[in-house]
C-alpha atoms as a PDB file:
ATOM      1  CA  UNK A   1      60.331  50.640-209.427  1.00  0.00           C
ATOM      2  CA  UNK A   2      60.941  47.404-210.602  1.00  0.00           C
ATOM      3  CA  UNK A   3      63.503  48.373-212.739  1.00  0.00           C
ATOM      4  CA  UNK A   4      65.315  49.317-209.594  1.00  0.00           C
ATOM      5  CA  UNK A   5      64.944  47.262-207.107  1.00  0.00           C
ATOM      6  CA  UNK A   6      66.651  44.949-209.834  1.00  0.00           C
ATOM      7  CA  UNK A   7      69.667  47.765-210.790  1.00  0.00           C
ATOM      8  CA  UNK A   8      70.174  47.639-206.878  1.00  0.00           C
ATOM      9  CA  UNK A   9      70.238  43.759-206.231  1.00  0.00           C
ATOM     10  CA  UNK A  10      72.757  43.509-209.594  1.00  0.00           C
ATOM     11  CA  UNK A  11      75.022  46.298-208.109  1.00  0.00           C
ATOM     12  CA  UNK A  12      75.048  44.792-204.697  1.00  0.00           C
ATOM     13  CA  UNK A  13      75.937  41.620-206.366  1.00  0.00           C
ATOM     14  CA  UNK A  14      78.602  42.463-208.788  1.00  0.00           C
ATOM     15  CA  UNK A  15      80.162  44.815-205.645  1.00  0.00           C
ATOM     16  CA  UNK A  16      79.922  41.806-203.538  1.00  0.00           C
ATOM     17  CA  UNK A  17      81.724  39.682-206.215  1.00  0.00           C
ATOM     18  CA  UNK A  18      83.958  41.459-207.033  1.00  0.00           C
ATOM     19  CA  UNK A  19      85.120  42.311-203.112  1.00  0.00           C
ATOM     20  CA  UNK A  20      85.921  38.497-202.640  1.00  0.00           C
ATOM     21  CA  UNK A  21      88.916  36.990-203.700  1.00  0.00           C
ATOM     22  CA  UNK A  22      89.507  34.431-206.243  1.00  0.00           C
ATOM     23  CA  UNK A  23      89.573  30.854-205.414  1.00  0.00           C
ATOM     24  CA  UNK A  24      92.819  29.495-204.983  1.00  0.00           C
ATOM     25  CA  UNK A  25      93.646  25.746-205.966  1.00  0.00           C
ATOM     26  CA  UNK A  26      94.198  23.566-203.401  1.00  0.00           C
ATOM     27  CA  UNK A  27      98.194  22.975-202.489  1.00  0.00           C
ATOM     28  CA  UNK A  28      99.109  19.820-203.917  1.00  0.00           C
ATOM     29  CA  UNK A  29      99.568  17.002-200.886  1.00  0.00           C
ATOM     30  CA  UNK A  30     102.609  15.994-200.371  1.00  0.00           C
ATOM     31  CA  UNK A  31     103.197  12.886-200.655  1.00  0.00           C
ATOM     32  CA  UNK A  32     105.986  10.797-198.666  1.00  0.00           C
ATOM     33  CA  UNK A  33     109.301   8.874-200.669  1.00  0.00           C
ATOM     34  CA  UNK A  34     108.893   5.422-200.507  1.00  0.00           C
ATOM     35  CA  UNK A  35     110.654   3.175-198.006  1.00  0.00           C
ATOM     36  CA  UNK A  36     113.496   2.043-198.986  1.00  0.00           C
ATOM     37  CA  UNK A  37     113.469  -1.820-200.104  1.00  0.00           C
ATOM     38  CA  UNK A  38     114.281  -4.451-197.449  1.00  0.00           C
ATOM     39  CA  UNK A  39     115.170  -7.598-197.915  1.00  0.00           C
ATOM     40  CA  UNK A  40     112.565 -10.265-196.599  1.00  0.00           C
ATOM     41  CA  UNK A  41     112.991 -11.696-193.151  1.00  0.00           C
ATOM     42  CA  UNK A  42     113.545 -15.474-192.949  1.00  0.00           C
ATOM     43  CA  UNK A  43     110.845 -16.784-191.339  1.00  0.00           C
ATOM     44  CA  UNK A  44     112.142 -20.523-190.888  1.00  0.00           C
ATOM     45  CA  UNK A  45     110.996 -22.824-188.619  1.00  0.00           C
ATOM     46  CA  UNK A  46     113.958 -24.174-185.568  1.00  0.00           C
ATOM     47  CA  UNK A  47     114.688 -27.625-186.621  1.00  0.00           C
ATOM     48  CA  UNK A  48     116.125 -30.038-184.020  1.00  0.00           C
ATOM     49  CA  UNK A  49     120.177 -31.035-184.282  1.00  0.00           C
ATOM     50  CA  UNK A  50     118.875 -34.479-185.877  1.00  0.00           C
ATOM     51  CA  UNK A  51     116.513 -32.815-188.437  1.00  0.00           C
ATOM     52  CA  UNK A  52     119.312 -30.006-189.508  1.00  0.00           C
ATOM     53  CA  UNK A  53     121.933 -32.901-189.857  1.00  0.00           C
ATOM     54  CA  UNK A  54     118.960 -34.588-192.555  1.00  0.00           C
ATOM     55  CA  UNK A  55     118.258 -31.796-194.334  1.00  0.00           C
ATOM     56  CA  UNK A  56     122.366 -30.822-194.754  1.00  0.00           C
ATOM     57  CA  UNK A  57     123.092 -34.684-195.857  1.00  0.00           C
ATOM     58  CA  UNK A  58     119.593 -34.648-198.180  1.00  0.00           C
ATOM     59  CA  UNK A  59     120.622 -31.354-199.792  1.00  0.00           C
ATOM     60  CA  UNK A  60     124.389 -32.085-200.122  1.00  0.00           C
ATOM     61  CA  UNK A  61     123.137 -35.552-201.762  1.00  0.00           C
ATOM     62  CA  UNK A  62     120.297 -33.191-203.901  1.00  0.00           C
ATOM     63  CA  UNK A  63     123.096 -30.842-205.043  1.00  0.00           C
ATOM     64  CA  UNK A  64     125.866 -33.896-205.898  1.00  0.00           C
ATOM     65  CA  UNK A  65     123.139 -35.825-207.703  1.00  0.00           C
ATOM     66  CA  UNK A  66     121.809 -32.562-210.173  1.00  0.00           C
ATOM     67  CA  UNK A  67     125.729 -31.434-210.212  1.00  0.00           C
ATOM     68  CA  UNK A  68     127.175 -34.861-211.918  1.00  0.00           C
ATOM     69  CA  UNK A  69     123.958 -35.303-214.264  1.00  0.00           C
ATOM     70  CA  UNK A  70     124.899 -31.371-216.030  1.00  0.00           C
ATOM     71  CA  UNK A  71     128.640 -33.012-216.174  1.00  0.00           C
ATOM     72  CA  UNK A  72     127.575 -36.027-217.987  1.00  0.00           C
ATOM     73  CA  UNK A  73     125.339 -33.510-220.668  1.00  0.00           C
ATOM     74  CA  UNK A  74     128.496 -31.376-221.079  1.00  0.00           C
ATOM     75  CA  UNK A  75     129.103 -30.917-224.880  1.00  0.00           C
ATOM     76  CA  UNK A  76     125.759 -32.740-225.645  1.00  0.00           C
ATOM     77  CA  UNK A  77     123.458 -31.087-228.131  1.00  0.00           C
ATOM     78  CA  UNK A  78     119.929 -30.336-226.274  1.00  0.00           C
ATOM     79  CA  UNK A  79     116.734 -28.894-227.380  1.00  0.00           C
ATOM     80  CA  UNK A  80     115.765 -25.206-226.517  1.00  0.00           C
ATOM     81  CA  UNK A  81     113.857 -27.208-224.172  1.00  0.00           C
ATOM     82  CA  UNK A  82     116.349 -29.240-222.565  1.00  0.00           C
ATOM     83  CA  UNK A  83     118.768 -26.088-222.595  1.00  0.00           C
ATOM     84  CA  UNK A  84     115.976 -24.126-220.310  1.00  0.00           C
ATOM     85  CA  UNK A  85     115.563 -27.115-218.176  1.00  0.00           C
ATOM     86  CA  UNK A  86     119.721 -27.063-217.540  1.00  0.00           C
ATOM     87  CA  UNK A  87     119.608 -23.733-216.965  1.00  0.00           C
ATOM     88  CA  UNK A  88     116.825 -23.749-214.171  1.00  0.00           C
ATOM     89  CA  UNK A  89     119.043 -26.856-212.944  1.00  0.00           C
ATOM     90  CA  UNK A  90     121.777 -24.227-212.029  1.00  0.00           C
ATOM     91  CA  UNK A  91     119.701 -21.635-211.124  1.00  0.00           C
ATOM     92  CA  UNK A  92     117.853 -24.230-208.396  1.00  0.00           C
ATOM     93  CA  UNK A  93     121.650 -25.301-207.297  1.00  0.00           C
ATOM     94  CA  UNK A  94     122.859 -21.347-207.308  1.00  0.00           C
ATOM     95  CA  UNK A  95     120.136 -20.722-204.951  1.00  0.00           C
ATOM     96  CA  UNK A  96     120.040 -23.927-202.451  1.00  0.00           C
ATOM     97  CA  UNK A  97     124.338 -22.742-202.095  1.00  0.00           C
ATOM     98  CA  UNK A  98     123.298 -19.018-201.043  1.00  0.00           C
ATOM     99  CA  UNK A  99     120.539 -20.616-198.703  1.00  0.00           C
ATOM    100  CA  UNK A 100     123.044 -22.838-197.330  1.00  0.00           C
ATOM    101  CA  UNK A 101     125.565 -19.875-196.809  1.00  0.00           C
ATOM    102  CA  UNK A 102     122.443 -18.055-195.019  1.00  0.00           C
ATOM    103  CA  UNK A 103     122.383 -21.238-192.649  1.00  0.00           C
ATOM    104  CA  UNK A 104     118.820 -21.285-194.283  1.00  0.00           C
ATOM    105  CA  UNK A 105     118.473 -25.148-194.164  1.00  0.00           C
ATOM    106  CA  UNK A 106     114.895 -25.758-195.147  1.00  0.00           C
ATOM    107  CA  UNK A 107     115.143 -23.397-198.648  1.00  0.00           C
ATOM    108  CA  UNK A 108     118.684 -24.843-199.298  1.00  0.00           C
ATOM    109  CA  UNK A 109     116.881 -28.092-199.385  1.00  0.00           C
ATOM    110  CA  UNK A 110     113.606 -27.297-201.226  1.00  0.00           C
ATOM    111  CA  UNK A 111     115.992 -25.774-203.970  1.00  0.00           C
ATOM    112  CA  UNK A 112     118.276 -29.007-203.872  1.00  0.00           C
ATOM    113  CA  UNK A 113     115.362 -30.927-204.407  1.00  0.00           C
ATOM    114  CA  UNK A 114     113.837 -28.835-207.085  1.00  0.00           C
ATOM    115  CA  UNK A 115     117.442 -29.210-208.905  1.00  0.00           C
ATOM    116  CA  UNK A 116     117.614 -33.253-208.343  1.00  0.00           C
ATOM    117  CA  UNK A 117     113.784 -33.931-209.881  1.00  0.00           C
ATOM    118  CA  UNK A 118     114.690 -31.380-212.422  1.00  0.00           C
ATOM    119  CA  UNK A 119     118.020 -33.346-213.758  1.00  0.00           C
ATOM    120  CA  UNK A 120     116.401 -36.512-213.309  1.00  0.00           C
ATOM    121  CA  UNK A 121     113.638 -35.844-215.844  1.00  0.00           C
ATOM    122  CA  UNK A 122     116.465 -34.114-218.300  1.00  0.00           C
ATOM    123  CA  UNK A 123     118.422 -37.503-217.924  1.00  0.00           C
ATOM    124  CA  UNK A 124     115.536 -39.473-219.001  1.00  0.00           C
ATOM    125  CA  UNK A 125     114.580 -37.121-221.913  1.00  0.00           C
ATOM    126  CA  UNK A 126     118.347 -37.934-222.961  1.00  0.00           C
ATOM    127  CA  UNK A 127     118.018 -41.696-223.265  1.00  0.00           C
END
């Protein structure tokens, strides 16, 4: 009897296992394209008439000052060093001119001012 009660319960199960259907994979998720790139707001702070004439007459200074120091090196022969430093010189005076096209007054300066310490320490590694 034993013998089948247990043929039953196996037929029951493989009937029962075989009624149900397979398991399907999950669909993969879809998953969104990226937004496209913005460029960052300007966040700077309103500066007073007084405080926006400054920073244009510190950064046109800034830019004159780093401008006639790569003129005097012209034709020199510098270290891979003192080549680098020159060239992050006109990077720092490409990108206070584009801030000062973007009326952004406060990065036009910072980058001015970057530029002007810059060529000042390249002038006294010349002497």
């Amino acid at each position: 009897m034993r013998a089948s009660a247990a043929l039953a319960v196996a037929a029951v199960l493989a009937a029962g296992c075989a009624a149900s259907p397979p398991a399907r994979p999950a669909p993969p998720r879809s998953v969104p394209p990226p937004a496209p790139a913005r460029p960052p707001a300007v966040l700077s702070p309103q500066a007073s008439p007084e405080e926006q004439q400054r920073l244009t007459r510190l950064t046109s200074e800034n830019l004159v000052g780093a401008e006639q120091l790569l003129k005097q090196i012209e034709g020199r022969r510098l270290s891979a060093e003192q080549q680098d430093t020159a060239q992050t010189i006109r990077s720092f005076i490409a990108k206070a001119r584009e801030a000062l096209g973007a009326n952004d007054l406060a990065r036009a300066s910072t980058f001015a001012d970057k530029a002007r310490v810059l060529a000042d320490e390249l002038g006294r590694s010349l002497r």
